[in-house]
Protein backbone atom coordinates (compact mmCIF):
# COMPACT_ATOMS: atom_id res chain seq x y z
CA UNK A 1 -13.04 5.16 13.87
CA UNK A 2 -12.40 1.39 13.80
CA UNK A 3 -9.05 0.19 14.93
CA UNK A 4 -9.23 -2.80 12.48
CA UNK A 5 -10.01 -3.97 8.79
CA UNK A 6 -10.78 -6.89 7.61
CA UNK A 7 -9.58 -8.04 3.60
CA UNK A 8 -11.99 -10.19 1.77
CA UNK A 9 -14.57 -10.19 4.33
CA UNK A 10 -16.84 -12.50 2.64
CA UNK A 11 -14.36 -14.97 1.55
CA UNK A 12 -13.29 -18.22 2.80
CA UNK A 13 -10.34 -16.39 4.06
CA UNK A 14 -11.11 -13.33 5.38
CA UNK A 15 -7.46 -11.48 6.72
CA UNK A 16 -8.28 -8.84 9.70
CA UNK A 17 -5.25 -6.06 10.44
CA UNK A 18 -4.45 -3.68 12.03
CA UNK A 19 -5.75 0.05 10.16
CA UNK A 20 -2.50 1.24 10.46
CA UNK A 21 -0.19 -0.13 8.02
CA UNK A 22 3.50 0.61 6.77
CA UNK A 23 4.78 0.99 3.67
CA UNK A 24 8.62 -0.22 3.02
CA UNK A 25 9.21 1.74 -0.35
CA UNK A 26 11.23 4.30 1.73
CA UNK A 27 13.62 1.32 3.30
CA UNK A 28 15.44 1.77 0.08
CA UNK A 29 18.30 3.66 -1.58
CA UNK A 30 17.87 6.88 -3.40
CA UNK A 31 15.36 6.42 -6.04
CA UNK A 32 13.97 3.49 -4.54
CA UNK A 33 17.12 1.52 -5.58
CA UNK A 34 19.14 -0.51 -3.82
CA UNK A 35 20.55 -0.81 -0.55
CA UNK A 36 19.33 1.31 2.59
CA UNK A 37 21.60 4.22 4.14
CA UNK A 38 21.40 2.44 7.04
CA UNK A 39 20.94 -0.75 7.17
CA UNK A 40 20.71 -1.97 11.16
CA UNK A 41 18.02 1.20 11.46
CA UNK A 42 15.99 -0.33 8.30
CA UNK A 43 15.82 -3.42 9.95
CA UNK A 44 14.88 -2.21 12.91
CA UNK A 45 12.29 -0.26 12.01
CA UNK A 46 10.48 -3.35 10.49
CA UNK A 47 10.69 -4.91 13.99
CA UNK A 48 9.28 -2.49 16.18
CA UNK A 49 6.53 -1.50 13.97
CA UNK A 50 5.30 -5.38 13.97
CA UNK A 51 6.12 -5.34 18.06
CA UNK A 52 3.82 -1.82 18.28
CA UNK A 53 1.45 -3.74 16.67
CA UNK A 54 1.55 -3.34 13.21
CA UNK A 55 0.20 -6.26 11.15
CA UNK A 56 0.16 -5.05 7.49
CA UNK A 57 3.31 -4.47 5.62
CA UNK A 58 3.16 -3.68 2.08
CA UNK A 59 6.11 -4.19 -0.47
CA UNK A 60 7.27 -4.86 -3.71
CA UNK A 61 10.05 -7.41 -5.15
CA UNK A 62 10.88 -3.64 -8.01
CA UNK A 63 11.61 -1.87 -4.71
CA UNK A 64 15.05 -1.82 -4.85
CA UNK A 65 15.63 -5.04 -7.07
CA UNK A 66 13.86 -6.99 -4.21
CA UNK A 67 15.65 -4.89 -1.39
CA UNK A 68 12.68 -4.92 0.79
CA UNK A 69 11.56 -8.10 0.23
CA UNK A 70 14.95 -9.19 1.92
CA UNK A 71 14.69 -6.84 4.32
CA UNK A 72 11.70 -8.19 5.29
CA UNK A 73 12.38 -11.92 5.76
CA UNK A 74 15.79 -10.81 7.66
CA UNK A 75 14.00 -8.86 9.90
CA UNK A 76 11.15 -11.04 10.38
CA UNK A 77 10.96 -14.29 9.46
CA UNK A 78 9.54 -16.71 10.62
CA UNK A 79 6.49 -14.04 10.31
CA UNK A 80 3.99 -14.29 12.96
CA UNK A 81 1.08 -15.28 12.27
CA UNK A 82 -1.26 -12.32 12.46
CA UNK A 83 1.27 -10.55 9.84
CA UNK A 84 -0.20 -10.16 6.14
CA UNK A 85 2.58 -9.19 4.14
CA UNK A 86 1.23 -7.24 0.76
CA UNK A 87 3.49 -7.30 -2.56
CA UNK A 88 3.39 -5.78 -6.03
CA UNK A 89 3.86 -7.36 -9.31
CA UNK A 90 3.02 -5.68 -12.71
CA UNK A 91 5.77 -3.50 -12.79
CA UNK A 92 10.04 -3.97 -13.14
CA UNK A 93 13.35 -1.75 -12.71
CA UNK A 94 15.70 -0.48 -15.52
CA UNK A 95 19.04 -0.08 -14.58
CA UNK A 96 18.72 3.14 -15.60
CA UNK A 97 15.87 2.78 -12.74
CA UNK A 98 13.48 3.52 -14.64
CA UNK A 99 9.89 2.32 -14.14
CA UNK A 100 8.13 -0.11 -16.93
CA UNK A 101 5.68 -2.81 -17.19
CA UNK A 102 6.49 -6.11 -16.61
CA UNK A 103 2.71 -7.62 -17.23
CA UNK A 104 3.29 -10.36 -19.89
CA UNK A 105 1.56 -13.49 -18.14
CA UNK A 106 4.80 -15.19 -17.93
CA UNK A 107 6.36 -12.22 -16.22
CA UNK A 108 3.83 -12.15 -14.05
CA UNK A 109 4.35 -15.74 -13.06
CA UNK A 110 8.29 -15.19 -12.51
CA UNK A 111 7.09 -12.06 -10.07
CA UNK A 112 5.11 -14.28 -8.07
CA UNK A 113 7.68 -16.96 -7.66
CA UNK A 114 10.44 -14.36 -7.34
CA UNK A 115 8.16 -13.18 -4.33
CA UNK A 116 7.98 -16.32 -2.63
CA UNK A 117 11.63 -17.13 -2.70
CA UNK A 118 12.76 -13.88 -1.46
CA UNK A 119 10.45 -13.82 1.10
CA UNK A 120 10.10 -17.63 2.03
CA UNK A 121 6.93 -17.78 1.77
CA UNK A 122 4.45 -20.81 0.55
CA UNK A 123 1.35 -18.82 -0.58
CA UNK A 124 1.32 -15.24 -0.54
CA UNK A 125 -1.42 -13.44 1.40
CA UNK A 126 -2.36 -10.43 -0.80
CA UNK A 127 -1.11 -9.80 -3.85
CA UNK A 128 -1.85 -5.73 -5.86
CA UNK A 129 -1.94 -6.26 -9.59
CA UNK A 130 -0.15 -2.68 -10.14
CA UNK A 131 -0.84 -1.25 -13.58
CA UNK A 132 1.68 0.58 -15.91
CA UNK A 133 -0.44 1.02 -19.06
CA UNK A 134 -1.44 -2.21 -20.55
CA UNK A 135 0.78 -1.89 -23.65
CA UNK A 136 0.29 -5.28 -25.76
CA UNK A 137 -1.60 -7.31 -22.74
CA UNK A 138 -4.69 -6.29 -21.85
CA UNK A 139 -6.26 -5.72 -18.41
CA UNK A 140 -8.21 -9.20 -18.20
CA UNK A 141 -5.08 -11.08 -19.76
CA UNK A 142 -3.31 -9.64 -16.76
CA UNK A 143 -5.88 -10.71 -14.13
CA UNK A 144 -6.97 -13.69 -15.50
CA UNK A 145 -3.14 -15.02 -14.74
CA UNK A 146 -3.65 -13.24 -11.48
CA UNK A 147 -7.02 -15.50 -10.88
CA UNK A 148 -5.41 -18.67 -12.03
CA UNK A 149 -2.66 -18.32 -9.73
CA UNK A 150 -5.10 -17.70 -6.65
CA UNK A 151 -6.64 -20.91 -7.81
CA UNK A 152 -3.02 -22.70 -8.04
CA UNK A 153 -2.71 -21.92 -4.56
CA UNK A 154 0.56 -19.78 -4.72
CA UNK A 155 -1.87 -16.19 -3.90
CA UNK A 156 -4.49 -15.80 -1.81
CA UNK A 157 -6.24 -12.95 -2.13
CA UNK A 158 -5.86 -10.56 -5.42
CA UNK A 159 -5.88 -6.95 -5.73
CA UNK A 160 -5.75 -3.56 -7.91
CA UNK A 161 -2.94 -1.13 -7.54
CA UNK A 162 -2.93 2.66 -9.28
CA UNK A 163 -6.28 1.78 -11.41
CA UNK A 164 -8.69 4.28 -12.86
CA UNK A 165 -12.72 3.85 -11.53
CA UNK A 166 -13.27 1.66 -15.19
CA UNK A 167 -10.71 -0.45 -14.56
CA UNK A 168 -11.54 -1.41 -11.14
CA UNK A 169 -15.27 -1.95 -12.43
CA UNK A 170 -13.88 -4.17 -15.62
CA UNK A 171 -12.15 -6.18 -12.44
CA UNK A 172 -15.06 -6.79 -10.58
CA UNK A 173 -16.83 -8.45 -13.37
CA UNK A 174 -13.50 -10.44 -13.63
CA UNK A 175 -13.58 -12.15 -10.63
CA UNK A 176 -12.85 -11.16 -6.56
CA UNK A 177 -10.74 -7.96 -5.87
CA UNK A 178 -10.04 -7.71 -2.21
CA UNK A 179 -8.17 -4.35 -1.97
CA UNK A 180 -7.04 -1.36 -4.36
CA UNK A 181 -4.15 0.44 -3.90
CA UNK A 182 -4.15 4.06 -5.21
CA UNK A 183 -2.03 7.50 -4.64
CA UNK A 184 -4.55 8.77 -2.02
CA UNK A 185 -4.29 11.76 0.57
CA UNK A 186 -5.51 14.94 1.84
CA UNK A 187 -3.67 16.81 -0.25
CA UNK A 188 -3.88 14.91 -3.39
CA UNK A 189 -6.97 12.75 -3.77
CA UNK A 190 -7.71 12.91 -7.42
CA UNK A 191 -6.05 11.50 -10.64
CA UNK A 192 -2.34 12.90 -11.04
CA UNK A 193 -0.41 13.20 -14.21
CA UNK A 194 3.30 13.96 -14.08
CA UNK A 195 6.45 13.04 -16.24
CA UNK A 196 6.64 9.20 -15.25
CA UNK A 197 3.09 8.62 -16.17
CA UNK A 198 -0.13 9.24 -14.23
CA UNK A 199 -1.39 8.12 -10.68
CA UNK A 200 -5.02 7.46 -10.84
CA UNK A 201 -6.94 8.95 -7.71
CA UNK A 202 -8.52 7.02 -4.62
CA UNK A 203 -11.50 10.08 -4.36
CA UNK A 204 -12.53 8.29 -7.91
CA UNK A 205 -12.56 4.82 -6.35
CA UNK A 206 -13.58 5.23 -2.75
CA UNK A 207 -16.93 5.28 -2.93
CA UNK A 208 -16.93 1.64 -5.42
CA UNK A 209 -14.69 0.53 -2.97
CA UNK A 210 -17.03 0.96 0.31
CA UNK A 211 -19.95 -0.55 -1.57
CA UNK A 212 -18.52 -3.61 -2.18
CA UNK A 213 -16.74 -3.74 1.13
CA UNK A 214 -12.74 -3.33 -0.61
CA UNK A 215 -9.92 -1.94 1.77
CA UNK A 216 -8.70 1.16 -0.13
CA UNK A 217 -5.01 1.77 0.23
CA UNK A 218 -3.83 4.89 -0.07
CA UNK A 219 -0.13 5.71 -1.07
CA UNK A 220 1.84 8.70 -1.29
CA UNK A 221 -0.34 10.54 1.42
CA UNK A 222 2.23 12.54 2.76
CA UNK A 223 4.71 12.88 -0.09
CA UNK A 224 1.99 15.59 -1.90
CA UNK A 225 0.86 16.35 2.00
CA UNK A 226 3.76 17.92 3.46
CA UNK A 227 5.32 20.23 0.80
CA UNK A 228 1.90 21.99 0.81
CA UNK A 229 1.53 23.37 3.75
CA UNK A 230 -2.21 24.10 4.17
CA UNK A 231 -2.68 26.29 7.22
CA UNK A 232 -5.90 24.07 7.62
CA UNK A 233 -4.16 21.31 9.05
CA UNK A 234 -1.19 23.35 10.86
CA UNK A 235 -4.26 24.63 12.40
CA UNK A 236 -5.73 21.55 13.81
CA UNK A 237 -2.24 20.22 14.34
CA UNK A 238 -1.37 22.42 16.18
CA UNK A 239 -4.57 22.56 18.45
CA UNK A 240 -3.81 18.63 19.22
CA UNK A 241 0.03 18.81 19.11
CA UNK A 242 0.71 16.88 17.03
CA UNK A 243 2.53 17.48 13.45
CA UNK A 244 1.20 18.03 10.58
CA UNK A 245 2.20 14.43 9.26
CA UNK A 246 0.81 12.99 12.01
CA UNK A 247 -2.87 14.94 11.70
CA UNK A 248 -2.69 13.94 7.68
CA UNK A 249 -2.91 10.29 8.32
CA UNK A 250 -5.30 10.53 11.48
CA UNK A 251 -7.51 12.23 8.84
CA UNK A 252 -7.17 9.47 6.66
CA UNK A 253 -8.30 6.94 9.60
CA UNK A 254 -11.06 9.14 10.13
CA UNK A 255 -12.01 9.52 6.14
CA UNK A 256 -13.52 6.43 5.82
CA UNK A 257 -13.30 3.31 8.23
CA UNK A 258 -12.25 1.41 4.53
CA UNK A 259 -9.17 3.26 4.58
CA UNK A 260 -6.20 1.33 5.41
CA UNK A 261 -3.09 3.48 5.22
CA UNK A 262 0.64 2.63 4.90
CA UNK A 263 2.78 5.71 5.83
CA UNK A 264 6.46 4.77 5.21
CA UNK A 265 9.54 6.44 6.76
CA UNK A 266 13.03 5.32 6.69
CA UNK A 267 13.84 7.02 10.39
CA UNK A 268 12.72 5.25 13.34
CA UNK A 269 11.23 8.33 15.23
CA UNK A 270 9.57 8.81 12.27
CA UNK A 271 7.86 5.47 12.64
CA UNK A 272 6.75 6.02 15.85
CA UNK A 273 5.39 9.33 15.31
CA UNK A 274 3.21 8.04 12.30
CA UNK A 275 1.63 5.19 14.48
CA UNK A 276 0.62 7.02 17.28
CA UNK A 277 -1.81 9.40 15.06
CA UNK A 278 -3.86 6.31 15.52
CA UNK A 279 -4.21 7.98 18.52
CA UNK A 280 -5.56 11.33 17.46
CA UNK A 281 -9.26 11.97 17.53
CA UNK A 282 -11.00 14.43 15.26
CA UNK A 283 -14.61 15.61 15.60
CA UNK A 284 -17.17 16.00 12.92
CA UNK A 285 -16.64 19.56 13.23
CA UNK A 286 -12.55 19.41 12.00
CA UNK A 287 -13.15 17.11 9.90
CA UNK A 288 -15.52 19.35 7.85
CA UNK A 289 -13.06 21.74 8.41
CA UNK A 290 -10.81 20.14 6.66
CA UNK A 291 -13.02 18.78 3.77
């Protein structure tokens, strides 16, 4: 198991992190909207995962109506410079909070500059083109504004968030897609539909993904995880107490070495329990177990 990852690997500007990520969706209010309970504690918890070592933070200017994104640059700005800061566009709030596209190419512009501002930043690193259902603009439409950008300077590196296998092959004959972020975990590895729409599956992207050398982010790992309880991993957990959390994203890490995953918690302990399952070490032998 590799303790780093490297984005773009064959580009000019190849990004290496840590494998360990965090996800800031949970910094928010209920619903993902607005402001956190606690405030000082969200804060904090952005600074001591960076000082543990952290160096991939993933975001989103809908989370919250660009709660995290100010979170972020409060917290940690100026960013140091081994920090790769990940953000979302594709996708806006209702004030009913509902969830709906936002994909238009001028709509996608005003993301990326809303991005910058909030989070002071010049250029941003890595950007996930997150998909809603196409509606009126169609998947290239949306990318090709995504490529021009990168070319304009204001994005670096482009990627593919909640896409089906097609879609991320119709991308790749599009032009460079350095990661793909999909609802990906022990649990739940394969397309999901529910009432807001449907989550497509890493399992049906992982194995594109590690041929052409693209980072695979999983989210929602332990949201499906937990409430499931398979005696499989409380078995193993408890045979290297640890939790149960903790042994769902150590299998992750141990999954595939292209795995880069982003557990987010709103508690500091919480934090600091999810990072050191970097820690944990399964054999061969659990991890079939747990296949």
């Amino acid at each position: 198991m590799t303790s780093t990852i490297t984005i773009a690997p064959h580009s000019a500007h190849p990004l290496t992190v840590a494998r360990l990520g965090y996800g800031t969706m949970r910094l928010t209010g209920p619903d993902i909207w607005g402001e956190p309970a606690n405030r000082p504690e969200a804060l904090q918890i952005l600074r001591e995962a960076v000082d543990a070592g952290v160096t991939f933070l993933d975001t989103a200017d809908y989370y919250g109506e660009d709660v995290t994104n100010r979170l972020l640059r409060e917290a940690l700005h100026p960013y140091p410079a081994n920090l790769v800061i990940c953000t979302k566009v594709g996708a806006t709030r209702r004030p009913d909070k509902s969830w709906v596209p936002y994909n238009r190419p001028e709509q996608l512009r005003a993301s990326i500059d809303n991005n910058l501002r909030t989070l002071g930043q010049e250029q941003i690193q890595l950007v996930h083109l997150r998909l809603m259902g196409h509606g009126p603009v169609p998947l290239d439409e949306q990318l090709g504004v995504m490529f021009e950008l990168q070319r304009e300077g204001k994005v670096l590196h482009v990627g593919l968030s909640n896409v089906t296998r097609a879609e991320l092959e119709a991308g790749l004959q599009q032009g460079p897609i350095a990661t793909v972020e999909n609802m990906y975990g022990h649990a739940q590895r394969t397309t999901l539909a529910h009432a807001h729409g449907t989550n497509p599956g890493g399992a049906e992207v992982l194995d594109l993904c590690e041929q052409h050398g693209i980072p695979l982010i999983p989210f929602f790992s332990l949201l499906h995880a937990l409430p499931q309880a398979d005696p499989r991993v409380a078995e193993v957990a408890r045979r290297h107490g640890v939790t149960e959390a903790q042994l769902n994203i150590a299998w992750l890490l141990h999954k595939s070495p292209w795995l880069l995953p982003i557990p987010g918690t709103s508690r500091l302990a919480h934090l600091h329990e999810n990072l050191a399952a970097a820690a944990i070490r399964l054999s061969a032998e659990e991890m079939a177990y747990l296949e």
